[in-house]
N, C-alpha and C. Protein backbone atom coordinates (compact mmCIF):
# COMPACT_ATOMS: atom_id res chain seq x y z
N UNK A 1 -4.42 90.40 -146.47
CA UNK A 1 -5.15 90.31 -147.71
C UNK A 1 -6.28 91.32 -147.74
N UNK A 2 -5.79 92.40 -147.99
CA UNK A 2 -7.13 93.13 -148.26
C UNK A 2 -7.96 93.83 -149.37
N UNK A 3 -7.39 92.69 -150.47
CA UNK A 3 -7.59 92.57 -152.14
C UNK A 3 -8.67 91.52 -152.01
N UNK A 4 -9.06 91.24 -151.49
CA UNK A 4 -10.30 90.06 -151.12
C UNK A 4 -11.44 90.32 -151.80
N UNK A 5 -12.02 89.68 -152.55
CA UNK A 5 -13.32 89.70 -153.15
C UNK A 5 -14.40 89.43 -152.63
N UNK A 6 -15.30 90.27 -153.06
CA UNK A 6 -16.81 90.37 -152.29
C UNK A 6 -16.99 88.62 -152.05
N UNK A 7 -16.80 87.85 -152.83
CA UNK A 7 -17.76 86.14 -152.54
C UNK A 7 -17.06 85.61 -151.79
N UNK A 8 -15.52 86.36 -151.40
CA UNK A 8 -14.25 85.04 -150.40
C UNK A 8 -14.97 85.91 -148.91
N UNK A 9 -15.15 87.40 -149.05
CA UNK A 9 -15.43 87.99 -148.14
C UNK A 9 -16.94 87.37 -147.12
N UNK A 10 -18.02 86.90 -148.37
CA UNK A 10 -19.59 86.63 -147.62
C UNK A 10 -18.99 85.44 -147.42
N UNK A 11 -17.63 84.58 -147.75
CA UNK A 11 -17.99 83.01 -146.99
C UNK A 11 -18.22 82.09 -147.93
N UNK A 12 -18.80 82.42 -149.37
CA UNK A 12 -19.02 81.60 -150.91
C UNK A 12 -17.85 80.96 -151.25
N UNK A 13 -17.94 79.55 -150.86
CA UNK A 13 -16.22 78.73 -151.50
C UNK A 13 -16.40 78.85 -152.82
N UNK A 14 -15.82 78.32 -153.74
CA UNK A 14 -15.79 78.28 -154.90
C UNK A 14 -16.71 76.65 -155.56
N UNK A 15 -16.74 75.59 -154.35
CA UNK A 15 -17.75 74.54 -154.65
C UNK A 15 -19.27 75.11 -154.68
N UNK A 16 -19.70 75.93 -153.61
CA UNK A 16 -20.74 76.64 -153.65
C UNK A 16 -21.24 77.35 -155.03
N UNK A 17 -20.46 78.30 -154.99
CA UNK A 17 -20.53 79.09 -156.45
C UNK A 17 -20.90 78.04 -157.65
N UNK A 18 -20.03 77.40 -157.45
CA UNK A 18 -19.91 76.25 -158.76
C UNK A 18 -21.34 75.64 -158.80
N UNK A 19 -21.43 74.80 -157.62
CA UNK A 19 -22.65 74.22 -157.45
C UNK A 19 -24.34 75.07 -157.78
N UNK A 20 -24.26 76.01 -157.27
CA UNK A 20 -25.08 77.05 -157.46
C UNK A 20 -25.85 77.18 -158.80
N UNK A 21 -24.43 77.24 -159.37
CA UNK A 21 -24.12 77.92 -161.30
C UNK A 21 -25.10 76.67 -162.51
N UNK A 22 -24.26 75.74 -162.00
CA UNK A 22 -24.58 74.48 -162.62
C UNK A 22 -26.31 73.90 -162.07
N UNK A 23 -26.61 74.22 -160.69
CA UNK A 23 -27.80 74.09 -160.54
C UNK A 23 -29.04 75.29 -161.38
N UNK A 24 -28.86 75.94 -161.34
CA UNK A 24 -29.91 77.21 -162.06
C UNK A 24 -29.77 77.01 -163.62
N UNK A 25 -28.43 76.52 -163.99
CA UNK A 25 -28.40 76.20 -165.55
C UNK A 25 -29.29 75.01 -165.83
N UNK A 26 -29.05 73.77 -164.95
CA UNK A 26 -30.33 72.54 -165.10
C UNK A 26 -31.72 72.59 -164.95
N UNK A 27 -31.64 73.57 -163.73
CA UNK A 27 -33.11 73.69 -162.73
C UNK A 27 -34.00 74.58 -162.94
N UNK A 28 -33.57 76.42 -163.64
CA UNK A 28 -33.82 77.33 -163.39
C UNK A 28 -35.26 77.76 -162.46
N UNK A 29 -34.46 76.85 -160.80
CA UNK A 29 -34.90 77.26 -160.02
C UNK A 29 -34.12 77.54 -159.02
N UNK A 30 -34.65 78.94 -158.23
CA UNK A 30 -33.86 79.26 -157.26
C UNK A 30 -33.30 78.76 -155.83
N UNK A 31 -34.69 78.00 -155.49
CA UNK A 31 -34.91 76.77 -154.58
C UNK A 31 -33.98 76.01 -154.70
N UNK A 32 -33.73 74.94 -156.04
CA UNK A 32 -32.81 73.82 -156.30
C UNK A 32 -31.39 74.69 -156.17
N UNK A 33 -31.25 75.86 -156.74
CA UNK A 33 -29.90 76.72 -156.79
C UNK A 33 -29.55 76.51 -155.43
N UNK A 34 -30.15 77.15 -154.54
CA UNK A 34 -29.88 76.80 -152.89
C UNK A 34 -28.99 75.86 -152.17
N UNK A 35 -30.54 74.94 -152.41
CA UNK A 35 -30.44 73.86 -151.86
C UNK A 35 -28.96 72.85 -152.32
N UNK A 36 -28.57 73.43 -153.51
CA UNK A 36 -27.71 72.83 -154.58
C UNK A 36 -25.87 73.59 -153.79
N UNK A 37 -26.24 74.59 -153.25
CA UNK A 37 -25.33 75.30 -152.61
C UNK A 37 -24.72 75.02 -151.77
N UNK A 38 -25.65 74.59 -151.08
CA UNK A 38 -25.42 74.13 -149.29
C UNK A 38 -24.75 72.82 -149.43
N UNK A 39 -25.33 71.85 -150.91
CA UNK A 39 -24.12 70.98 -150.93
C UNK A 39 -23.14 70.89 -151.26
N UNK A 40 -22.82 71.70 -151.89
CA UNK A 40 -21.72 72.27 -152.65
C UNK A 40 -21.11 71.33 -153.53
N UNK A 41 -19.48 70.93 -152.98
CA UNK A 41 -18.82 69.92 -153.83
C UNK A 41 -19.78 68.64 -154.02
N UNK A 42 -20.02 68.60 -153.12
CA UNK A 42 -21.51 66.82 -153.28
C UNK A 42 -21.86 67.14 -154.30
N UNK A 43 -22.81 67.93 -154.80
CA UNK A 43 -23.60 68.48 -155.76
C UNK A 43 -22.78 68.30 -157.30
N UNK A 44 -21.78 69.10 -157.16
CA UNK A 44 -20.61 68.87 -158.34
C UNK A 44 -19.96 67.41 -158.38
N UNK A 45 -20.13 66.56 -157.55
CA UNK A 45 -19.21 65.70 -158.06
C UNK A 45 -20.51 64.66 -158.55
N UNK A 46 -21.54 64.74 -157.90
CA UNK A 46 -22.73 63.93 -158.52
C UNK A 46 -23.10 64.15 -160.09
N UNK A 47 -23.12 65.73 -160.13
CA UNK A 47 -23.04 66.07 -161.45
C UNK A 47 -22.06 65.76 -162.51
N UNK A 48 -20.88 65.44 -161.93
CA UNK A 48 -20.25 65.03 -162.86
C UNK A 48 -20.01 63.87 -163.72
N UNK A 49 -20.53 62.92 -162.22
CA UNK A 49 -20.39 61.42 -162.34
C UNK A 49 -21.72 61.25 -163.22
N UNK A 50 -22.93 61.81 -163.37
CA UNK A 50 -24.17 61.58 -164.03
C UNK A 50 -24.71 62.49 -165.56
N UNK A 51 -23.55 63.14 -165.52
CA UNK A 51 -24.15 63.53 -166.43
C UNK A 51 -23.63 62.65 -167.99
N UNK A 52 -23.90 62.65 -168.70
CA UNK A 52 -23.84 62.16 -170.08
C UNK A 52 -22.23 62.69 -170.60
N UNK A 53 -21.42 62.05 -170.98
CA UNK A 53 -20.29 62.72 -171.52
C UNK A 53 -19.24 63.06 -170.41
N UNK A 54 -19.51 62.98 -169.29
CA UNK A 54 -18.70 63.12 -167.80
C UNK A 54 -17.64 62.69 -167.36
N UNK A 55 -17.25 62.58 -166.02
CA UNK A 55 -16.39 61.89 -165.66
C UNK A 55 -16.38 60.44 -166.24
N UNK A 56 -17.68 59.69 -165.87
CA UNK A 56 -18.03 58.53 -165.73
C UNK A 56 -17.83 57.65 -167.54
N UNK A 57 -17.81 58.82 -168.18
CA UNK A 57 -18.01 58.32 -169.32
C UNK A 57 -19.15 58.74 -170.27
């Protein structure tokens, strides 16, 4: 594979990214973006379950 993209290349899953994205859109902070990173899928599935209109309903 040496069609590989710069974010598969640094190690960035795609929960990360995600998590990241969705944190700086709520937070627009870089801190929470982070910190929001490192949890990655956690982060996204909390978000999903809480937000208004969501999974949850």
């Amino acid at each position: 594979m040496s069609g590989a993209g710069g974010a598969a290349k640094a190690g960035i899953g795609l929960g990360s990214a995600l998590a990241v994205t969705i944190s700086w859109s709520v937070n627009k902070s870089i801190l929470w973006a982070i910190l929001h990173g490192v949890f990655s899928w956690f982060y996204v599935v909390y978000f999903a379950l809480t937000r208004p209109g969501g999974l949850a309903g």
